[in-house]
Protein backbone atom coordinates (compact mmCIF):
# COMPACT_ATOMS: atom_id res chain seq x y z
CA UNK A 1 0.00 0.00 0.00
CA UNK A 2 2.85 2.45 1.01
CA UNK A 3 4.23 2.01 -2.72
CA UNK A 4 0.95 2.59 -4.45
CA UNK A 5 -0.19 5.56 -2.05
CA UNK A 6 3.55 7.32 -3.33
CA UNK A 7 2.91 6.23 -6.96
CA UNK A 8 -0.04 8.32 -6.36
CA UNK A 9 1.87 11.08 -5.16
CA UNK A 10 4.42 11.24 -7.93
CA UNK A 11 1.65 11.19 -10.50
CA UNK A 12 -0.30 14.44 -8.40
CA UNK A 13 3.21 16.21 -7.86
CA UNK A 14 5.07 15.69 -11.30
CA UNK A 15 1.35 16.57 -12.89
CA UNK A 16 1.94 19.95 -10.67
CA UNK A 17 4.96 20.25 -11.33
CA UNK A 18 4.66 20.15 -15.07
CA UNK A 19 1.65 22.60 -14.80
CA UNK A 20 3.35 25.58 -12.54
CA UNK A 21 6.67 24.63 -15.33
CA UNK A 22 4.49 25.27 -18.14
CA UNK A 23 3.03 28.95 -16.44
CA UNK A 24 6.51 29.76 -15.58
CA UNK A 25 8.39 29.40 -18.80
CA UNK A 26 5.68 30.79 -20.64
CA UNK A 27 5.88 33.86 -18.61
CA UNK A 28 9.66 33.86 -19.36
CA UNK A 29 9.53 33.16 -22.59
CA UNK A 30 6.63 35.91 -23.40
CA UNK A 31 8.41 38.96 -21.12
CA UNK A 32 11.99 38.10 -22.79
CA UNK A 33 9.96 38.59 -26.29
CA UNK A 34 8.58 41.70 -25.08
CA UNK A 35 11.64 42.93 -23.88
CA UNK A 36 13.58 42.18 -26.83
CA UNK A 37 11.16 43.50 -29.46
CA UNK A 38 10.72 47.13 -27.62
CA UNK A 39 10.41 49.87 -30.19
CA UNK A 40 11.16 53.75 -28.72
CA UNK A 41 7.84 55.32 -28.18
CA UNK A 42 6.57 57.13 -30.95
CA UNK A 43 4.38 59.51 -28.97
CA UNK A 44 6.66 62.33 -27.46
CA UNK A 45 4.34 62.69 -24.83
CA UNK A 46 4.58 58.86 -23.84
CA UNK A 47 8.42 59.71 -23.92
CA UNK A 48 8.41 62.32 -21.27
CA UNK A 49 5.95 60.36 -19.01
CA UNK A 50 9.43 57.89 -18.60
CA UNK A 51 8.11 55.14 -21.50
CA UNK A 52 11.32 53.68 -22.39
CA UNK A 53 9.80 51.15 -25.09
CA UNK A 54 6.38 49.86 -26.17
CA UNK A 55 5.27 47.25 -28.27
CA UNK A 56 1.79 46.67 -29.98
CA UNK A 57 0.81 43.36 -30.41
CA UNK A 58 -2.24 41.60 -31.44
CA UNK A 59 -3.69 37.81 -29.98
CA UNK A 60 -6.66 36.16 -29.04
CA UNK A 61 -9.00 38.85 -31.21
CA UNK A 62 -7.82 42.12 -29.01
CA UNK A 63 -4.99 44.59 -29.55
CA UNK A 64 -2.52 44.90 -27.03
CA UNK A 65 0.18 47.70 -26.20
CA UNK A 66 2.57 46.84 -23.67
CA UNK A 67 4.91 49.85 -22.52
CA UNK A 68 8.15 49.81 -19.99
CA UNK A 69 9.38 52.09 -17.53
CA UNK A 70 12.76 51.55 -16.30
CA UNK A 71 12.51 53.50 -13.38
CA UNK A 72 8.48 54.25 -13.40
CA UNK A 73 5.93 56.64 -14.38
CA UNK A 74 7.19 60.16 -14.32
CA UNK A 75 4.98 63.29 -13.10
CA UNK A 76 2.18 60.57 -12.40
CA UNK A 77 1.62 57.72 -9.55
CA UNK A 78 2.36 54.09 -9.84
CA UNK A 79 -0.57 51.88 -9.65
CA UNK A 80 -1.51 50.46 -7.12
CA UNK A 81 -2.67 46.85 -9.18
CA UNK A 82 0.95 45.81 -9.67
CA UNK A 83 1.19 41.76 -11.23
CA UNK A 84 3.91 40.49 -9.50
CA UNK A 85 5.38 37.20 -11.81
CA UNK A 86 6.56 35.39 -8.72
CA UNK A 87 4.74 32.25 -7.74
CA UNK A 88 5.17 30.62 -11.22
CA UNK A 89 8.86 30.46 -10.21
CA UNK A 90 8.28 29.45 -6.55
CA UNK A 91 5.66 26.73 -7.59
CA UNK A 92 7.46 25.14 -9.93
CA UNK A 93 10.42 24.80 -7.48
CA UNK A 94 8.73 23.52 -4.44
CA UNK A 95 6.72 21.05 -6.77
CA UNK A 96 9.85 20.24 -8.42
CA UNK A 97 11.72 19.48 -4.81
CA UNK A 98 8.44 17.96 -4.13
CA UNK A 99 9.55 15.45 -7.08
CA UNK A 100 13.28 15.25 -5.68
CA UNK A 101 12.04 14.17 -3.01
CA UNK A 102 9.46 11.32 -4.16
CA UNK A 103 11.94 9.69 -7.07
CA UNK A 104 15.24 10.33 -5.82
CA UNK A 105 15.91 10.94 -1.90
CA UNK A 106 12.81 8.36 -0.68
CA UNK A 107 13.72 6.34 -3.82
CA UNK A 108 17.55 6.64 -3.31
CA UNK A 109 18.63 3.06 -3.21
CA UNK A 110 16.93 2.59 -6.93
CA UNK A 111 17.38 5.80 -8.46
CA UNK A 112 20.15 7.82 -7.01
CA UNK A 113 22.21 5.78 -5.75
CA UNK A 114 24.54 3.01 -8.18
CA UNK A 115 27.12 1.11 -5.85
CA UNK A 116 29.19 1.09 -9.07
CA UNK A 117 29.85 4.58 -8.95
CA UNK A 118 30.41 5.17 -5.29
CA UNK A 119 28.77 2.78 -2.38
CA UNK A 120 26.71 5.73 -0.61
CA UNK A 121 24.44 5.34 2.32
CA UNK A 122 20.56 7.00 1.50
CA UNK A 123 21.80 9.67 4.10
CA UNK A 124 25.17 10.50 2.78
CA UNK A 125 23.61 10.21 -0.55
CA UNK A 126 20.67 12.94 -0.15
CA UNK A 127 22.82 14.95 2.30
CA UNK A 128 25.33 15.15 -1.14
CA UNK A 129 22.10 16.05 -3.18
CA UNK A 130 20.80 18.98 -0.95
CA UNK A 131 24.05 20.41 -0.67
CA UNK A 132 24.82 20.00 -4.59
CA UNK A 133 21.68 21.94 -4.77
CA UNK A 134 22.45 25.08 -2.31
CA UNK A 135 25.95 25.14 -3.19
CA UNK A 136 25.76 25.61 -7.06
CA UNK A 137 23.62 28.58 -6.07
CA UNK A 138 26.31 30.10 -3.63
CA UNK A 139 28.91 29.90 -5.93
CA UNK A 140 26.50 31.47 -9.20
CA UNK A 141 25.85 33.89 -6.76
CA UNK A 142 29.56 34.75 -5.41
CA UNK A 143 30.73 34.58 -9.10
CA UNK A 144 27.93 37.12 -10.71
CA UNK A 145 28.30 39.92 -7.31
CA UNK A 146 32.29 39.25 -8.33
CA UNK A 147 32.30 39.82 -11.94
CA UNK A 148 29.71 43.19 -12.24
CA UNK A 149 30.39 44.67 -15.76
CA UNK A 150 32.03 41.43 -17.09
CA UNK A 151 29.43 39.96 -18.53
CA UNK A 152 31.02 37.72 -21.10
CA UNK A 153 33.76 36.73 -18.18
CA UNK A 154 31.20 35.59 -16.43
CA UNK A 155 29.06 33.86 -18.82
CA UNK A 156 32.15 31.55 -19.60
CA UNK A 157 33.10 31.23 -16.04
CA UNK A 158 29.07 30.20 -15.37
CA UNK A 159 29.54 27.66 -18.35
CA UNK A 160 32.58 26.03 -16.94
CA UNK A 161 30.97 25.66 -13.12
CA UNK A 162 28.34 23.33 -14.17
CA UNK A 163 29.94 21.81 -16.68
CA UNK A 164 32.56 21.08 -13.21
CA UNK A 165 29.82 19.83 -11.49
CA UNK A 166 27.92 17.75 -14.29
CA UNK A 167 31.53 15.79 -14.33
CA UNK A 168 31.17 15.88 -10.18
CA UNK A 169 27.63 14.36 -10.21
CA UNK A 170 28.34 11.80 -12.53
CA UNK A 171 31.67 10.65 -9.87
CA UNK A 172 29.03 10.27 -7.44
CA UNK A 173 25.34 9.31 -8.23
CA UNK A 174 23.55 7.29 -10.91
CA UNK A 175 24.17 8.56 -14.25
CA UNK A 176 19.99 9.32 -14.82
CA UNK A 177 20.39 11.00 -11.46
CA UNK A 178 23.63 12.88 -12.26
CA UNK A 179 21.45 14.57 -15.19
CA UNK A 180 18.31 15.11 -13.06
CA UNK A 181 20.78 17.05 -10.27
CA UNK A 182 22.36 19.07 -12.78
CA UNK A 183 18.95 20.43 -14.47
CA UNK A 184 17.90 20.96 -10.89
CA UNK A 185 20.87 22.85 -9.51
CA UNK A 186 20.54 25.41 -12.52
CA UNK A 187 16.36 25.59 -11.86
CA UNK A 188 17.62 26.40 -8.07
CA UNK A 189 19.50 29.05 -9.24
CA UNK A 190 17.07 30.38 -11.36
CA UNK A 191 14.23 30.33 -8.80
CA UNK A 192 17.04 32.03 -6.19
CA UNK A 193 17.40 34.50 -8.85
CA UNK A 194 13.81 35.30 -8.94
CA UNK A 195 13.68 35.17 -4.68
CA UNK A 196 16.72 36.76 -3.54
CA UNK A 197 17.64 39.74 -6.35
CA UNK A 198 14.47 40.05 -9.06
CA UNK A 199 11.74 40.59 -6.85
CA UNK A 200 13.40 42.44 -3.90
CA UNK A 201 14.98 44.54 -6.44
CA UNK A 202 11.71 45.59 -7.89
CA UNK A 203 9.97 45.62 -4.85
CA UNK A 204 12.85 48.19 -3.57
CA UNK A 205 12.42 49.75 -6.52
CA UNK A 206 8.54 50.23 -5.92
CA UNK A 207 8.90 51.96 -2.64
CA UNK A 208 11.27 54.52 -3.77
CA UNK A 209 8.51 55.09 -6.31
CA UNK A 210 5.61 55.40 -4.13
CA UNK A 211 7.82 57.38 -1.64
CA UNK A 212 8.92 59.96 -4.25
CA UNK A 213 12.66 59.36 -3.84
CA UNK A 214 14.83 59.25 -6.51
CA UNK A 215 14.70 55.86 -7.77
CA UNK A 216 18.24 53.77 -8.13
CA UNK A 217 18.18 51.70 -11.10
CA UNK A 218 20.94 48.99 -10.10
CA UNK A 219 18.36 46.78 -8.65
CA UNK A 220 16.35 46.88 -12.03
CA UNK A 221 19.66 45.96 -13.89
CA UNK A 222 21.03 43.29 -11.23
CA UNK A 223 17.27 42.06 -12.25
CA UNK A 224 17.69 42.33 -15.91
CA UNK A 225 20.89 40.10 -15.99
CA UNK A 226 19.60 37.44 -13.55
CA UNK A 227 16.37 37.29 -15.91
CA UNK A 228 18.88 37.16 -18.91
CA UNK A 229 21.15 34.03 -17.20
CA UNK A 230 17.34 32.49 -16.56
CA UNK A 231 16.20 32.01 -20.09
CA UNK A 232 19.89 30.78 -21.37
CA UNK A 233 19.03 27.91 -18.21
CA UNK A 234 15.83 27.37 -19.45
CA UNK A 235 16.00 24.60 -22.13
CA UNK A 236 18.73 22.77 -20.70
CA UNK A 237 16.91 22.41 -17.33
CA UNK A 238 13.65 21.16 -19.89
CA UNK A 239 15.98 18.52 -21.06
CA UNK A 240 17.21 17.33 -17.70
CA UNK A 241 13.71 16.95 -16.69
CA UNK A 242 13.28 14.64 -19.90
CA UNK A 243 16.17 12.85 -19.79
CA UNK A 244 15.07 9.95 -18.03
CA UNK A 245 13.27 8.50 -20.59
CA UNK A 246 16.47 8.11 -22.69
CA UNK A 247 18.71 6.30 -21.93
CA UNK A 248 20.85 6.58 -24.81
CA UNK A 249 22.31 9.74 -23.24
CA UNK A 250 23.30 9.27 -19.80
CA UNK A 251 24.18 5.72 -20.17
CA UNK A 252 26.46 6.53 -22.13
CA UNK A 253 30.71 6.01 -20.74
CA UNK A 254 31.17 9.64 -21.23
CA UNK A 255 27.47 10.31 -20.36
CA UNK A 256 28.51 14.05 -18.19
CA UNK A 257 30.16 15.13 -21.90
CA UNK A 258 26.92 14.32 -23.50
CA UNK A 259 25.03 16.59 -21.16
CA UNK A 260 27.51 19.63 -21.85
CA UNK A 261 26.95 18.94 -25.70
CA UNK A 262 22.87 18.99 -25.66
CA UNK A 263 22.87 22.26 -23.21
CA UNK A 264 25.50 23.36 -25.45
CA UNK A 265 23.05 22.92 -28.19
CA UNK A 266 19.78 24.14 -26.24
CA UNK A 267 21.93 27.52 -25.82
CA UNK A 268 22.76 28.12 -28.99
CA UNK A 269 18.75 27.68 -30.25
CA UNK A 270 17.54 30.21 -27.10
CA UNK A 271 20.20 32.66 -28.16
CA UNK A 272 18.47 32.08 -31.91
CA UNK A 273 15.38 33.19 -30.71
CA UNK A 274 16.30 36.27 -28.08
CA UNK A 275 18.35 37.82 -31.05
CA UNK A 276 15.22 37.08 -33.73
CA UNK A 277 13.28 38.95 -31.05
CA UNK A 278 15.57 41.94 -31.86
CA UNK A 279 14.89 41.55 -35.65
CA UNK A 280 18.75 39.90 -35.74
CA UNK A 281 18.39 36.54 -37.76
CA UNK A 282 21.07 34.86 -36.83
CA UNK A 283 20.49 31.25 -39.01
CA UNK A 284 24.31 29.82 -37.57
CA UNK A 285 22.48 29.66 -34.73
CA UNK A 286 19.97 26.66 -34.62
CA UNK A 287 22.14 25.16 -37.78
CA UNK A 288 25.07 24.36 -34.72
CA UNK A 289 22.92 23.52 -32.39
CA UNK A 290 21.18 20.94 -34.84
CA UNK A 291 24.76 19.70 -36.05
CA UNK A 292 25.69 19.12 -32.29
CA UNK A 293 22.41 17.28 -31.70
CA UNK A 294 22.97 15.44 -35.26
CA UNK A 295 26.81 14.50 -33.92
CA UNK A 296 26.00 12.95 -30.66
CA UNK A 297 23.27 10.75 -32.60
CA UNK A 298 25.68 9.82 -34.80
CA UNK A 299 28.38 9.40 -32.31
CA UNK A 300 25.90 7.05 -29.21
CA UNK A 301 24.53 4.93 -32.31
CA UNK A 302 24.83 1.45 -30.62
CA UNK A 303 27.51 -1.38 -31.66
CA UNK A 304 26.55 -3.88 -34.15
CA UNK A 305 26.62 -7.21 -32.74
CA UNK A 306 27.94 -10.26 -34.51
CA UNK A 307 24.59 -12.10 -34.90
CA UNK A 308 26.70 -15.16 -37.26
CA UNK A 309 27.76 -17.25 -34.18
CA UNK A 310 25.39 -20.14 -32.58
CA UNK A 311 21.50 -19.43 -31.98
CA UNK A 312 21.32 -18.43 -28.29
CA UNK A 313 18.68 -20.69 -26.89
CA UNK A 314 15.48 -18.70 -25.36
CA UNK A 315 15.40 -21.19 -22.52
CA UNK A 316 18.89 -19.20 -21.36
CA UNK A 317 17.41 -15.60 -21.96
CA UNK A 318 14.49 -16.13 -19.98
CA UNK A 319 16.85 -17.59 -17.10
CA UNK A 320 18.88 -14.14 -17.17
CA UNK A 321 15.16 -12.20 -17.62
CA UNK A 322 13.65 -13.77 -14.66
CA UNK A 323 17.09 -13.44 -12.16
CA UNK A 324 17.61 -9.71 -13.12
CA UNK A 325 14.37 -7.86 -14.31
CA UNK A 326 11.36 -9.96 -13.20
CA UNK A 327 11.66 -9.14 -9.64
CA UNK A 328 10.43 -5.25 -10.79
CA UNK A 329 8.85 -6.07 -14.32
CA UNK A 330 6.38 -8.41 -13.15
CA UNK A 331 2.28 -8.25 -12.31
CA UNK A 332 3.36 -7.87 -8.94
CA UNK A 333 6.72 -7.16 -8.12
CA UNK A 334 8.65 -8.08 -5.40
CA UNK A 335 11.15 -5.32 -5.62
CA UNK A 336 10.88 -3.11 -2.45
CA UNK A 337 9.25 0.36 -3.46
CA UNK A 338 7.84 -0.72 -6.70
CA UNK A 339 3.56 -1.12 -6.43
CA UNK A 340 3.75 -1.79 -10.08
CA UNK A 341 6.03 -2.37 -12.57
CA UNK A 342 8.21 0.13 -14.05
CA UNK A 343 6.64 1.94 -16.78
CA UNK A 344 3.77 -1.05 -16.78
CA UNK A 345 6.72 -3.60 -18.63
CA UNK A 346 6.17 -7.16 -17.73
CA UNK A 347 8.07 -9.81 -18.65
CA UNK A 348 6.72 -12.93 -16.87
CA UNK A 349 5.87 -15.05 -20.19
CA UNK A 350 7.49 -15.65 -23.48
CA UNK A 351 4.99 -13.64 -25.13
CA UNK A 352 5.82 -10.74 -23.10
CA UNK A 353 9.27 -10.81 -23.41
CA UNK A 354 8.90 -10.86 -26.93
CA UNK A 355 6.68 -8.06 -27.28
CA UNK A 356 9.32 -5.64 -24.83
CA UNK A 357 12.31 -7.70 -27.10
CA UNK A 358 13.71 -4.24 -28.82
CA UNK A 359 13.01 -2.17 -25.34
CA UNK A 360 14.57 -4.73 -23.30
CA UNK A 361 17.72 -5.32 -25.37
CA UNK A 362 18.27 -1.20 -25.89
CA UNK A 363 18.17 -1.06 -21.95
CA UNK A 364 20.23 -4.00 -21.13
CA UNK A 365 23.07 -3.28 -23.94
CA UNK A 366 22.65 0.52 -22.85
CA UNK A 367 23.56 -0.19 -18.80
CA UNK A 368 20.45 1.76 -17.58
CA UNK A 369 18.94 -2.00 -16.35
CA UNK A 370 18.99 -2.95 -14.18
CA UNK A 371 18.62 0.36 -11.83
CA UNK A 372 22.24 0.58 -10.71
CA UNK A 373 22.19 -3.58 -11.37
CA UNK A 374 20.81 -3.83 -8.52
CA UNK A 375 20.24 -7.43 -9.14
CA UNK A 376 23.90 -7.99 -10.76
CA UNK A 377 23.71 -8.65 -14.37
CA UNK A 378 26.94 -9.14 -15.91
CA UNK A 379 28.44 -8.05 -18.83
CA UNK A 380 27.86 -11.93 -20.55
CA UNK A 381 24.02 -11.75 -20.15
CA UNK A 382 23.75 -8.23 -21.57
CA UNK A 383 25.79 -9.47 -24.27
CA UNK A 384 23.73 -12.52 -24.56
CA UNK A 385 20.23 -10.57 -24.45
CA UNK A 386 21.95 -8.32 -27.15
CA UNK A 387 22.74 -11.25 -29.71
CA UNK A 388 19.59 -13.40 -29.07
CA UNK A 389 17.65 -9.96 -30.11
CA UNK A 390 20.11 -9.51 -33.43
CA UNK A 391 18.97 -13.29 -34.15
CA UNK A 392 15.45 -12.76 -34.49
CA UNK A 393 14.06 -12.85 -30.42
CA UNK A 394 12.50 -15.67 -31.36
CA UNK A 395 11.09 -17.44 -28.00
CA UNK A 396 9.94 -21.14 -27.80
CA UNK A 397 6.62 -19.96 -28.28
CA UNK A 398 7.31 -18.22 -31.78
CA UNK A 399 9.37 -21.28 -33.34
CA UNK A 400 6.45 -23.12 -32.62
């Protein structure tokens, strides 16, 4: 019961999460376009009232015109039915630790931790996690209050911490959890961001407004270039949350390299768009990232294997299925913490293992199953699993 009730859970909280994600990088997305495709205001009053841009747009049957202020309304008072864009950011963090939480610190021993990479306790291995988390965002932080004016410094300097600690994760966790900690280290930062320099900045910002005080702008800037560092983060975070479903990636012997080449790649499209925003078409753009995405599938393609030797007898493939993957991919498994099997996969009869055959070999071959091999195939059975699925997977029921 205690496996289906959090089954339950991870279906309400990664639903949530995937909702609050949705209302939060749409927000991003839409105020980084609006930003980017200001035009200077063509009324002369609008320009004296403190409009620094404004941008008509149509949607939905209505016509829209959006203006900013950098520092507020001039000769007239700030309203007092401000939209703060806030709790799109916080939501989809706390429903996003809420998922941390469920998959990979209750479900440590399947999914975080891989005795093959280091033999971690489920303390040592979520006290690692949480601090992974808090300290990525100290040293962002440290690095960006270090490097003011040096934007490009910084950028590279930002670029070369996580790809540090993508290496890091992967000498200490499972590889699918390596990616997961890395996507949600940058979505830390960018929610710390948002908590600790956006919003107090503006909300500073507000009461020197309201006050009549001369407003400082360095809190509207500090804002501007944490909101700028948040969209670069955005798509390879997006990734990270999809990357358990492929296997093909972080399985992979150099699987932390193939995580710097797809954010690499995710970069390179965002910065496509933000400059297209500007009216710069910049077509290099997307055509690298598309080559690096076209490289790596190219370069993980799997190994043929030498199908020309003697059949390999079903009778021995089911042996190796039922020691290694039944005790999770069965009607009722008997793995601890699994109320159902993984991704509903069950390979209890001939018939079933046939019908998973392509699945099952891609997995095995690939290292990502067993979780962590928890049950301790060897290299011989993933090579025989491999070959008997190059010969056909023919079972005893299908040469009948």
């Amino acid at each position: 019961m205690d496996a289906y009730l959090l089954d339950w859970a991870n279906l309400l909280v990664r639903w949530a999460h995937l909702i609050a994600g949705i209302a939060w990088i749409g927000a991003s997305f839409y105020f980084v376009m609006l930003d980017n495709s200001l035009k200077p205001p063509k009324n002369l009053a609008d320009a004296k009232r403190g409009v620094f841009g404004e941008l008509w747009a149509v949607h939905g049957g209505g016509f829209y015109h959006s203006q900013k202020y950098l520092t507020g309304p001039k000769g007239e008072a700030l309203s007092n039915d401000l939209h703060w864009s806030k709790w799109e950011s916080y939501s989809t963090w706390l429903t996003g630790l809420g998922m941390m939480t469920i998959v990979y610190w209750i479900g440590a021993k399947s999914y975080l931790i891989d005795r093959n990479v280091m033999d971690l306790t489920q303390g040592a291995a979520i006290a690692i996690s949480i601090g992974f988390l808090a300290a990525g965002w100290v040293v962002y932080d440290l690095l960006c209050r270090s490097l003011v004016g040096r934007d490009r410094l910084l950028a590279g300097l930002i670029f070369v911490f996580v790809v540090a600690c993508d290496w890091a994760l992967h000498q200490v966790f499972a590889a699918r959890a390596a990616y997961l900690h890395v996507g949600a280290m940058l979505a830390t930062i960018m929610t710390a961001n948002v908590f600790f320099h956006i919003i107090p900045g503006q909300k500073r910002m507000e009461a020197q407004i309201r006050a009549g005080q001369p407003v400082d702008p360095r809190p509207g800037q500090i804002g501007k270039q944490r909101s700028v560092h948040n969209t670069y983060f955005t798509l390879p975070v997006l990734f990270a949350m999809i990357s358990n479903h492929y296997p093909m990636t972080y399985s992979h012997a150099n699987g932390w390299l193939v995580l710097v080449v797809i954010m690499l790649a995710g970069v390179l499209i965002r910065q496509f768009f933000v400059l297209r925003h500007r009216g710069e078409v910049k077509g290099w753009l997307p055509a690298a990232g598309t080559a690096l995405l076209a490289s790596l599938v190219a370069l993980l393609a799997p190994q043929a294997v030498d199908a020309s030797g003697d059949k390999v007898a079903f009778a021995e493939v089911r042996h190796v299925v039922e020691q290694r993957c039944v005790t999770c991919h069965a009607d009722q498994p008997t793995y601890d913490g699994f109320a159902q099997p993984p991704k509903g996969v069950v390979l209890q009869s001939p018939e079933q293992l046939a019908q998973h055959a392509a699945k099952v070999a891609e997995t095995v071959a690939s290292g990502y199953m067993p979780l962590g091999n928890l049950t301790g195939i060897t290299a011989e059975e993933r090579t025989l699993i491999r070959t008997w699925y190059a010969q056909g997977a023919r079972t005893d029921v299908a040469a009948n």
